[in-house]
N, C-alpha and C. Protein backbone atom coordinates (compact mmCIF):
# COMPACT_ATOMS: atom_id res chain seq x y z
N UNK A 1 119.23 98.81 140.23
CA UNK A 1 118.30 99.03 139.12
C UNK A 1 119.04 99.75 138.00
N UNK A 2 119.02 99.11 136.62
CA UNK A 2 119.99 99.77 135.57
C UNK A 2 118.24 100.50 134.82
N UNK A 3 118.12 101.02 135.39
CA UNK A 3 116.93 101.82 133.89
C UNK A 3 117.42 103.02 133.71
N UNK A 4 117.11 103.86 132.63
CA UNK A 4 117.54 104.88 132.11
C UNK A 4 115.86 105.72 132.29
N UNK A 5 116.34 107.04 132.38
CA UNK A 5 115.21 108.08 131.89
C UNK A 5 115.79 108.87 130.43
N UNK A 6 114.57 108.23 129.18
CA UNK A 6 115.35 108.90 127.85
C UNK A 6 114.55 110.32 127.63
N UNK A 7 114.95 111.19 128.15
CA UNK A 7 114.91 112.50 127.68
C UNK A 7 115.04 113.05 126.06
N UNK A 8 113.64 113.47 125.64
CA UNK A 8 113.53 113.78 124.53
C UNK A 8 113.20 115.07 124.25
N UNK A 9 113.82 116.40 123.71
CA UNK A 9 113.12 117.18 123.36
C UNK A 9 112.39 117.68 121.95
N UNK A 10 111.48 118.39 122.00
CA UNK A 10 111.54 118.15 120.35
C UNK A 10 110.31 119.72 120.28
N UNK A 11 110.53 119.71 119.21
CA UNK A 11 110.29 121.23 119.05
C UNK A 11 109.43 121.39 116.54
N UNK A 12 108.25 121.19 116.80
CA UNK A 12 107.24 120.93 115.27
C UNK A 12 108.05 119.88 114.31
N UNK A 13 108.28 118.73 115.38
CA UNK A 13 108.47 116.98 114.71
C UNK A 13 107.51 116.57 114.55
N UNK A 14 106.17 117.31 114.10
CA UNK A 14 105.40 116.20 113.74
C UNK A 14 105.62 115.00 113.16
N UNK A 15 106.17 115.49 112.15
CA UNK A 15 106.28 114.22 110.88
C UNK A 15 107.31 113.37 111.33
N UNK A 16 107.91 113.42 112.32
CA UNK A 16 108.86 112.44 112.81
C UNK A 16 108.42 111.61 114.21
N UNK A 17 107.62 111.99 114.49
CA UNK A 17 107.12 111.82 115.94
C UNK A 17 106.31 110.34 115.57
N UNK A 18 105.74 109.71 114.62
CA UNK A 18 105.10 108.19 114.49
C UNK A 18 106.32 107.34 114.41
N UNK A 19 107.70 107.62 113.87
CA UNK A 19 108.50 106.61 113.49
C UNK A 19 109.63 106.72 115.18
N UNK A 20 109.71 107.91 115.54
CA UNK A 20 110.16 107.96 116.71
C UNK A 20 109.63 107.35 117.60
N UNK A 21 108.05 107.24 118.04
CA UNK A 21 107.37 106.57 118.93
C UNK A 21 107.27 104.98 119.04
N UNK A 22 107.53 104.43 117.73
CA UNK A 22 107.48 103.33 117.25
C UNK A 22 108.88 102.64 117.97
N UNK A 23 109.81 103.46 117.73
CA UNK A 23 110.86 102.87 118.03
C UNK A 23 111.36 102.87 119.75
N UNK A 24 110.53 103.78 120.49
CA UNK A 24 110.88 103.97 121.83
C UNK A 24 109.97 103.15 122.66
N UNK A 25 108.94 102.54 122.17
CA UNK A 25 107.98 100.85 123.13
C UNK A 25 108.78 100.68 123.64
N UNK A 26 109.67 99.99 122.96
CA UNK A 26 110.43 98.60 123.19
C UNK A 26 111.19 99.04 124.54
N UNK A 27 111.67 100.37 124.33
CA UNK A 27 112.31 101.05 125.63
C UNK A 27 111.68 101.26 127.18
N UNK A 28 110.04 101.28 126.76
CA UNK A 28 109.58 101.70 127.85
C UNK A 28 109.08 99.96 128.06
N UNK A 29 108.73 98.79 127.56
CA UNK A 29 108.42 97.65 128.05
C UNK A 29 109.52 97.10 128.76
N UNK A 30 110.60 97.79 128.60
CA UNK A 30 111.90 97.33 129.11
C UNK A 30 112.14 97.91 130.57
N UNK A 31 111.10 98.93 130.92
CA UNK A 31 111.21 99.63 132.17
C UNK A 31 111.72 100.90 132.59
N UNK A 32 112.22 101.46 130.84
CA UNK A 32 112.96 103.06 130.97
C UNK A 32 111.92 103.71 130.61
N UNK A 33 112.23 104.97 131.32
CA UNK A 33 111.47 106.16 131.48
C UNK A 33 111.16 106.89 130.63
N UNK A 34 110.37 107.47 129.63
CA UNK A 34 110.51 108.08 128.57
C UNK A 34 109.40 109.71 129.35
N UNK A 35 110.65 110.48 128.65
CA UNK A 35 110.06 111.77 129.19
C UNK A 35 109.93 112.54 127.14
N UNK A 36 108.77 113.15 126.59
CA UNK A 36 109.05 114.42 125.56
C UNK A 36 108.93 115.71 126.52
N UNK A 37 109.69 116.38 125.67
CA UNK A 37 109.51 117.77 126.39
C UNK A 37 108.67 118.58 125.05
N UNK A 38 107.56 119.22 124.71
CA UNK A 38 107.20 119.72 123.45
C UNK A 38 107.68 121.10 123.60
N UNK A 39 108.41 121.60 123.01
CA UNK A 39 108.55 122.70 123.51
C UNK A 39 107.80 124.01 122.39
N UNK A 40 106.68 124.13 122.18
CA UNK A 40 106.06 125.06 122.47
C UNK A 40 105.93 124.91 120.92
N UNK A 41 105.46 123.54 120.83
CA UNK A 41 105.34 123.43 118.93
C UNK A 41 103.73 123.40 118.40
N UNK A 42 103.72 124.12 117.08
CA UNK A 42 102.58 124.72 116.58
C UNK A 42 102.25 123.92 115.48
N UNK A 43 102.85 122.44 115.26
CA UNK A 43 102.60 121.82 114.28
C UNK A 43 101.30 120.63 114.47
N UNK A 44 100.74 120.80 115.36
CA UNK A 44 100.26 119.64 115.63
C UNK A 44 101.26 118.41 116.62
N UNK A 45 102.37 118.42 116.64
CA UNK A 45 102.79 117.51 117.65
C UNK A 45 102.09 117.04 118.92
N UNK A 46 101.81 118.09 119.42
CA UNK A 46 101.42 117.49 120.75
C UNK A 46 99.92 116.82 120.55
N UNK A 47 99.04 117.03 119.51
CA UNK A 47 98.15 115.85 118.92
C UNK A 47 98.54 114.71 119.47
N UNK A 48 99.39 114.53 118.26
CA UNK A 48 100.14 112.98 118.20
C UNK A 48 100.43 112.42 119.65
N UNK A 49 101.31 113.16 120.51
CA UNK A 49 101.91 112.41 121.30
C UNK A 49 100.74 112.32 122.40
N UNK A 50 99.72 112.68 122.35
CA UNK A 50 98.91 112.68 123.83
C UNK A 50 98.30 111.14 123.52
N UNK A 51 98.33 110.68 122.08
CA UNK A 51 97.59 109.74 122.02
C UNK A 51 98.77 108.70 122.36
N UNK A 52 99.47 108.41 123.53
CA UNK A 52 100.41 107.46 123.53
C UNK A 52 100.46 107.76 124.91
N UNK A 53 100.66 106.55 125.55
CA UNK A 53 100.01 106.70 127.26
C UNK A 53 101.63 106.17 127.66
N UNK A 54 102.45 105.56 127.15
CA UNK A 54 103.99 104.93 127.83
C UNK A 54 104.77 106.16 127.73
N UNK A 55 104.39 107.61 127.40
CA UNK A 55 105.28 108.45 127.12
C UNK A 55 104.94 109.95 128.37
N UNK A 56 105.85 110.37 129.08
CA UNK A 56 105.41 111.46 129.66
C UNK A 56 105.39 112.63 129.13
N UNK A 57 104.83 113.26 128.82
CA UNK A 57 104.86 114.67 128.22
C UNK A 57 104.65 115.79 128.71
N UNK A 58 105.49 116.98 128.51
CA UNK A 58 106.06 118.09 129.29
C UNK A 58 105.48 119.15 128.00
N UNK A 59 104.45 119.85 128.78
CA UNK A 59 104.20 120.77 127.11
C UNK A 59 104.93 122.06 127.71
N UNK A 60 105.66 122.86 127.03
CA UNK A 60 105.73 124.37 127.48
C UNK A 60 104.90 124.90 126.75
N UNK A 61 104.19 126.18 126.74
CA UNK A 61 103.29 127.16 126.43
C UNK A 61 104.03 127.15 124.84
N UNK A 62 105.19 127.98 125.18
CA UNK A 62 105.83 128.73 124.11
C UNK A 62 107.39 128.14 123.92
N UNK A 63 108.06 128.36 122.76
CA UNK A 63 109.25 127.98 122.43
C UNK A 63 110.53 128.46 123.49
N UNK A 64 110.86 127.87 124.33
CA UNK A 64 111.70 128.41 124.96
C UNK A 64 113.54 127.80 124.92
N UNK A 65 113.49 127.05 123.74
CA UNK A 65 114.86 126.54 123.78
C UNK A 65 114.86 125.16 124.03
N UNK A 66 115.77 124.85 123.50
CA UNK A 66 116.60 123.53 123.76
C UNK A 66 117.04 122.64 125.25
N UNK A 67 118.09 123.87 125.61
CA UNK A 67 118.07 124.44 126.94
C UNK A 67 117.23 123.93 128.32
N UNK A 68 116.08 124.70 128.09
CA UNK A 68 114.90 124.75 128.78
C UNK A 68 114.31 123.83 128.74
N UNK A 69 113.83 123.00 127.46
CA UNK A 69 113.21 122.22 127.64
C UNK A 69 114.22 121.19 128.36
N UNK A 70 115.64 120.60 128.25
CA UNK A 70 116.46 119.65 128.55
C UNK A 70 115.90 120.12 130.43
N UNK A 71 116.34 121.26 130.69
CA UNK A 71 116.01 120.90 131.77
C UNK A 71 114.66 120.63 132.74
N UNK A 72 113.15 120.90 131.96
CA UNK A 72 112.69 120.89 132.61
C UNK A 72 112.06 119.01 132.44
N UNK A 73 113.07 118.18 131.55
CA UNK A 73 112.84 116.80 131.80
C UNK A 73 113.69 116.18 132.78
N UNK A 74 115.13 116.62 132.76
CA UNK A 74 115.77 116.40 133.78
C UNK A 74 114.94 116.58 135.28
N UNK A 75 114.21 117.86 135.66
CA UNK A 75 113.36 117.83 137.15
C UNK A 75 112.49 116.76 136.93
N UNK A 76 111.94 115.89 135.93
CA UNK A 76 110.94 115.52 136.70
C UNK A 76 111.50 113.80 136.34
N UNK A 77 112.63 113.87 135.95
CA UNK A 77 113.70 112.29 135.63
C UNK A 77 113.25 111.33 136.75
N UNK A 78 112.94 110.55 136.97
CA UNK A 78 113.22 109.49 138.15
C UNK A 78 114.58 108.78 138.13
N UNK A 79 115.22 108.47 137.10
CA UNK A 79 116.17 107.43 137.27
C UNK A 79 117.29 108.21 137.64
N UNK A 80 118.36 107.22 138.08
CA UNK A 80 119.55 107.91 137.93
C UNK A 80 120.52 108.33 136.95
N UNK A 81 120.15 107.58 135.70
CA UNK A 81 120.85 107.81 134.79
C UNK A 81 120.10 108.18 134.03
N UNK A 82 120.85 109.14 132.64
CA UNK A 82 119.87 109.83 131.91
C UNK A 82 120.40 109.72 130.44
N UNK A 83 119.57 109.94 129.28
CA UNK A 83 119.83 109.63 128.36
C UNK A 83 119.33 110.89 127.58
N UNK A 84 119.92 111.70 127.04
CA UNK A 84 119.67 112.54 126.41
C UNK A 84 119.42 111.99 124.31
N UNK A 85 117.97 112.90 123.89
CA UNK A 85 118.23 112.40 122.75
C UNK A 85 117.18 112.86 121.75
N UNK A 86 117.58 113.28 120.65
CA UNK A 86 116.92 114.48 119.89
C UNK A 86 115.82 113.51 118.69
N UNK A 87 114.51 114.46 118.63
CA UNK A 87 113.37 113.75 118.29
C UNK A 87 113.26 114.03 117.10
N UNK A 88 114.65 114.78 116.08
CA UNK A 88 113.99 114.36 114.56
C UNK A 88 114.74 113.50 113.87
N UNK A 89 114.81 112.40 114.33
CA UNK A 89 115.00 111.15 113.71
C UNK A 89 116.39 111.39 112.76
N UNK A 90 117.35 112.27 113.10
CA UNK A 90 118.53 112.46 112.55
C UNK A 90 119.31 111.29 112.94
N UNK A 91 119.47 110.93 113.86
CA UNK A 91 119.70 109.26 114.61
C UNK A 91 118.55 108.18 114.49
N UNK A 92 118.83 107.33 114.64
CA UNK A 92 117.77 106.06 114.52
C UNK A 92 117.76 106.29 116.00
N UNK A 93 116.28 106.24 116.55
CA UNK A 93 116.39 105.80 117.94
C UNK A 93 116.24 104.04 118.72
N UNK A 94 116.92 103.40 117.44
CA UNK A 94 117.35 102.11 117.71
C UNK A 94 118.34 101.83 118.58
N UNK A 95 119.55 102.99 118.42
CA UNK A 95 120.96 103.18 118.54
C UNK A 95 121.05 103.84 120.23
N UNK A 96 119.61 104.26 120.62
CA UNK A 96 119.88 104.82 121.88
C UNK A 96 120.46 103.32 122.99
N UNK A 97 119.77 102.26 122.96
CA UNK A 97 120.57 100.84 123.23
C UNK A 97 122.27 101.14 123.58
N UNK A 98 122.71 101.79 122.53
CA UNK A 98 124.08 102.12 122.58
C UNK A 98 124.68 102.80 123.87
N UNK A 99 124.01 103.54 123.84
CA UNK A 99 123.80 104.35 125.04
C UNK A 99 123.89 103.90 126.56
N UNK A 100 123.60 102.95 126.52
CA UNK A 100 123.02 102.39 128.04
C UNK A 100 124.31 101.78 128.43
N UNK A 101 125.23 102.36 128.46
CA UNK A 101 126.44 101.17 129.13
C UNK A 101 127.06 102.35 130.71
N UNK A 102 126.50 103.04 131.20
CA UNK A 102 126.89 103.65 132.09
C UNK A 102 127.33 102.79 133.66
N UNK A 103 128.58 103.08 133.34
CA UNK A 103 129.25 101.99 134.78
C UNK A 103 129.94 102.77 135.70
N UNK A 104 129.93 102.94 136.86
CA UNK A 104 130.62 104.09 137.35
C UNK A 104 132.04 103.16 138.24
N UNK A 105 131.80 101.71 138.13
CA UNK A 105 132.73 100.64 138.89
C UNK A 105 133.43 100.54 137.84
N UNK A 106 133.14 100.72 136.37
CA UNK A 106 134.80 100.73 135.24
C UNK A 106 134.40 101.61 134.76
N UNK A 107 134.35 103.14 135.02
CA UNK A 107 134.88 104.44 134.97
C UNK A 107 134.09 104.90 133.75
N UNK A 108 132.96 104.18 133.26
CA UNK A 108 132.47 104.89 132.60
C UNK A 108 130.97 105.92 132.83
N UNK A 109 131.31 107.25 133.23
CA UNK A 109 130.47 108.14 134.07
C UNK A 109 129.63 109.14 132.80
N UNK A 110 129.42 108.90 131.42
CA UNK A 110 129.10 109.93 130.30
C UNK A 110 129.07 108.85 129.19
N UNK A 111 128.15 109.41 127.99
CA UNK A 111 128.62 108.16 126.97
C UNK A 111 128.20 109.63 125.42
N UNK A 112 128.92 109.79 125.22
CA UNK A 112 128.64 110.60 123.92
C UNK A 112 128.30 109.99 122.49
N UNK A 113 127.10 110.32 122.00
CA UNK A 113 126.89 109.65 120.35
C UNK A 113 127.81 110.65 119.41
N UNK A 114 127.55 110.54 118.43
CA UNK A 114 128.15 110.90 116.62
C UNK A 114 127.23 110.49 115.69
N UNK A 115 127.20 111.74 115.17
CA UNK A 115 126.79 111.27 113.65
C UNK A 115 127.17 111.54 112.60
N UNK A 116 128.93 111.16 113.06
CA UNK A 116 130.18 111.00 112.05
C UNK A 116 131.16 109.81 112.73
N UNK A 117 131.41 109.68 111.16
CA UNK A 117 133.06 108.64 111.66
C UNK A 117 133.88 109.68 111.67
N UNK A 118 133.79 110.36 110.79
CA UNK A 118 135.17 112.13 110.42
C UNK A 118 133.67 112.66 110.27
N UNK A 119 134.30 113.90 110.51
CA UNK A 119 134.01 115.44 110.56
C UNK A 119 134.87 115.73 109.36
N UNK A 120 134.26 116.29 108.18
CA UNK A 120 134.90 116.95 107.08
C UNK A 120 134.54 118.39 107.51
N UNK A 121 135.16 119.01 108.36
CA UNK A 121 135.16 120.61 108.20
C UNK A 121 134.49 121.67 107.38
N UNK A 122 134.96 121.40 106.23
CA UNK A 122 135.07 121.85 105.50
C UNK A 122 133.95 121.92 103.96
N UNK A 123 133.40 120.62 104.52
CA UNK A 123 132.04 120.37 103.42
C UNK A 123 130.87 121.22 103.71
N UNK A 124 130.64 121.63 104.74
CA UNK A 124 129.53 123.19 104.92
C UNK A 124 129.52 123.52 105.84
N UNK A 125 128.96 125.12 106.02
CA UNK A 125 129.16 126.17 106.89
C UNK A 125 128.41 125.43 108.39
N UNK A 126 127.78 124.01 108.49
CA UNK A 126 127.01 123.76 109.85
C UNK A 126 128.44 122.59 110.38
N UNK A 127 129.15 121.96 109.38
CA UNK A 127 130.26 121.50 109.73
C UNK A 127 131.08 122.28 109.73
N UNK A 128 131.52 123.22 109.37
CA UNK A 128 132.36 124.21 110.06
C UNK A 128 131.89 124.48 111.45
N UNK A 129 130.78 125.03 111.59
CA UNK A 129 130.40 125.52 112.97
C UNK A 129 130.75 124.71 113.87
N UNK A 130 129.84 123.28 113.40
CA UNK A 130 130.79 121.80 114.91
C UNK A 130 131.67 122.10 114.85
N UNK A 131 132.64 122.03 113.98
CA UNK A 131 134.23 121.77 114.27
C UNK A 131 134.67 122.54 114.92
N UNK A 132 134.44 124.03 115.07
CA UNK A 132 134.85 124.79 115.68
C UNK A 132 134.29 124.45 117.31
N UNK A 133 133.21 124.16 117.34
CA UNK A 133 132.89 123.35 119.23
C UNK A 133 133.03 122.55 119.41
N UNK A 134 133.79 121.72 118.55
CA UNK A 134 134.60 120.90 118.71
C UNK A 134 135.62 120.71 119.40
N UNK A 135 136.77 121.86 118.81
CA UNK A 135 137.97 122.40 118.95
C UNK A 135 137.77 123.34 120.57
N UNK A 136 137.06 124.31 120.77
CA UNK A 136 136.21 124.78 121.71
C UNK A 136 136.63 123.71 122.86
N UNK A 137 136.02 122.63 122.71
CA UNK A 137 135.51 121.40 123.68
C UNK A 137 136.81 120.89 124.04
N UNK A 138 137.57 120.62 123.16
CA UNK A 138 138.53 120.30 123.27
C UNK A 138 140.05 120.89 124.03
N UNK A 139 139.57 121.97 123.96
CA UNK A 139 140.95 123.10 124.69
C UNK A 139 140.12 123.28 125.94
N UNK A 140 138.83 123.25 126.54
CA UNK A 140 138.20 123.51 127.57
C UNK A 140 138.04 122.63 128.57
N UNK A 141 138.30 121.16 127.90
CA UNK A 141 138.07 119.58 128.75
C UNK A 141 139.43 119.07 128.15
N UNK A 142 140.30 119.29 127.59
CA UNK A 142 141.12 118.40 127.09
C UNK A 142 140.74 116.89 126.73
N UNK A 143 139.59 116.90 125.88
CA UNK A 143 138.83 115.73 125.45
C UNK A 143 138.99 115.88 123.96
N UNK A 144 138.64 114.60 123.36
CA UNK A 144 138.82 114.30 121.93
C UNK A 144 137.38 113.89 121.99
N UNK A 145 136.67 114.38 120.98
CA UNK A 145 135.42 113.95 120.52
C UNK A 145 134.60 114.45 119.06
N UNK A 146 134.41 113.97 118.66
CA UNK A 146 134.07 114.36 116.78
C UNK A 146 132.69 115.23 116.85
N UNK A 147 131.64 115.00 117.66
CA UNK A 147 130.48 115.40 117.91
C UNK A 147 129.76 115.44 118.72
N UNK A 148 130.45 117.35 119.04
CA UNK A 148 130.07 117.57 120.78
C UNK A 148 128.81 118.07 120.69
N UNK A 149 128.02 118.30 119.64
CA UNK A 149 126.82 119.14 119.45
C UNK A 149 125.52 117.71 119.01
N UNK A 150 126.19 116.52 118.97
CA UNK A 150 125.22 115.59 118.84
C UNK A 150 124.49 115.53 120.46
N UNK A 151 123.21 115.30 119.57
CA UNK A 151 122.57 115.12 121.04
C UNK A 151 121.83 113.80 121.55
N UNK A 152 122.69 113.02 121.83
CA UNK A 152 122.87 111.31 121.85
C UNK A 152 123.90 111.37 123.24
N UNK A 153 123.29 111.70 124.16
CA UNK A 153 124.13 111.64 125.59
C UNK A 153 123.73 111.10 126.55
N UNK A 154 124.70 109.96 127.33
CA UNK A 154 124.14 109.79 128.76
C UNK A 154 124.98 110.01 129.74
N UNK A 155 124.43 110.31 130.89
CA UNK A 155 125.07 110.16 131.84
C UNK A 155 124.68 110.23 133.23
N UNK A 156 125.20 110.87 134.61
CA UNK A 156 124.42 110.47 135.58
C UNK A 156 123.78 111.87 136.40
N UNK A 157 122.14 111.91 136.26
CA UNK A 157 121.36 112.69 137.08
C UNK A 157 122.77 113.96 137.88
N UNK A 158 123.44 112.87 138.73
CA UNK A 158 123.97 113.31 139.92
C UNK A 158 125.01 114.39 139.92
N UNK A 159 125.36 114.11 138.45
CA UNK A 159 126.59 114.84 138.15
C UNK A 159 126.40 116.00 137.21
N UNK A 160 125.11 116.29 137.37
CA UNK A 160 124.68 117.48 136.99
C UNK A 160 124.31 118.11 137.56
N UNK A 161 123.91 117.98 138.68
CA UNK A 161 122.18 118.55 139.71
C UNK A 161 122.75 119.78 140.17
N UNK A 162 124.26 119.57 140.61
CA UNK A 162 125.28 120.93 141.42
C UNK A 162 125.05 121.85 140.20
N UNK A 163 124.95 121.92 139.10
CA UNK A 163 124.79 123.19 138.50
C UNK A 163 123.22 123.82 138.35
N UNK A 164 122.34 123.43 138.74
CA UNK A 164 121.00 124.20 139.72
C UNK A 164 120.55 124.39 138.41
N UNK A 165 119.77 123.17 138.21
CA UNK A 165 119.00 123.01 137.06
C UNK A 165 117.79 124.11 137.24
C-alpha cells in the first residue's frame, strides 16, 4: 500500500484554510490520510475546518508549538509514510504530489521541499536566519540542502518513532 498520511499543522490560517482544503480532495479521494492539527487558533479556523468531513482534525486547547502539534499528528498517523506540510499556503499544496516518491528499495528514505532555487543570504534578516540552519544542518548531517526550515517533508513513520514522540 503506497498512501501517505499528510500531516498539516496550522496555527489562525483562516484565510488560507478554503484554498488549502480545495486543494487536498484530490489527496484524500486518492486514499491519503489527511490529518490538521489546529493548534490552539483564535481566528475562527477551526469553524471552517469542522465543516469538511475527508479531513481529521486534532484541536489543542491552547497554542503549544509547531513541535507539538507535528507530533501529536504523527500518534494518530495510520500510514507508514508521512508527509509533513505547512497550512499557509506559502507552497501550493499541489506540489505535495512531489512528495510522494518514498522508496526504501532505491534508497530513497526522506524527501525534502524548498522554497528556493538559491538562498540569497543576504536579502533579509529571515534569510539570514535559514542560512545559518542551513549551514547548522550541514556540519551536523554532512548534507547539502537549501531549505532545512521548509516544511514540505516526507518520510517514514518508522524512522522516527525511536525518538519517543
Amino acid at each position: 500500500m503506497n498512501k501517505y498520511t499528510i500531516i498539516i499543522p496550522i496555527h489562525n490560517e483562516r484565510d488560507a484554510i478554503p484554498a488549502l482544503i480545495n486543494n487536498l480532495e484530490d489527496y484524500n479521494k486518492n486514499g491519503h490520510e489527511i490529518i490538521i492539527i489546529d493548534d490552539g487558533s483564535n481566528d475562527g479556523s477551526q469553524d471552517l475546518l469542522i465543516q469538511y468531513d475527508f479531513i481529521n482534525i486534532i484541536s489543542l486547547k491552547s497554542n503549544l508549538g509547531k513541535g507539538t502539534a507535528i507530533k501529536n499528528g504523527l500518534m494518530k498517523a495510520s500510514n507508514k509514510k508521512i508527509i509533513l506540510f505547512d497550512g499557509d499556503m506559502e507552497l501550493n499544496p499541489s506540489e505535495i504530489s512531489n512528495l510522494m516518491i518514498l522508496d526504501k528499495a532505491k534508497g530513497i528514505q526522506c524527501v525534502f521541499g524548498s522554497r528556493f532555487r538559491k538562498l540569497s543570504p543576504f536579502s533579509s534578516l529571515w534569510n539570514l536566519g535559514n542560512y545559518f540552519f542551513i549551514l547548522l544542518f550541514y556540519f551536523i548531517h554532512n548534507k547539502k540542502y537549501n531549505d532545512i526550515l521548509c516544511c514540505a517533508k516526507a518520510f517514514y513513520k518508522m524512522d522516527i518513532i525511536p525518538a519517543k514522540l
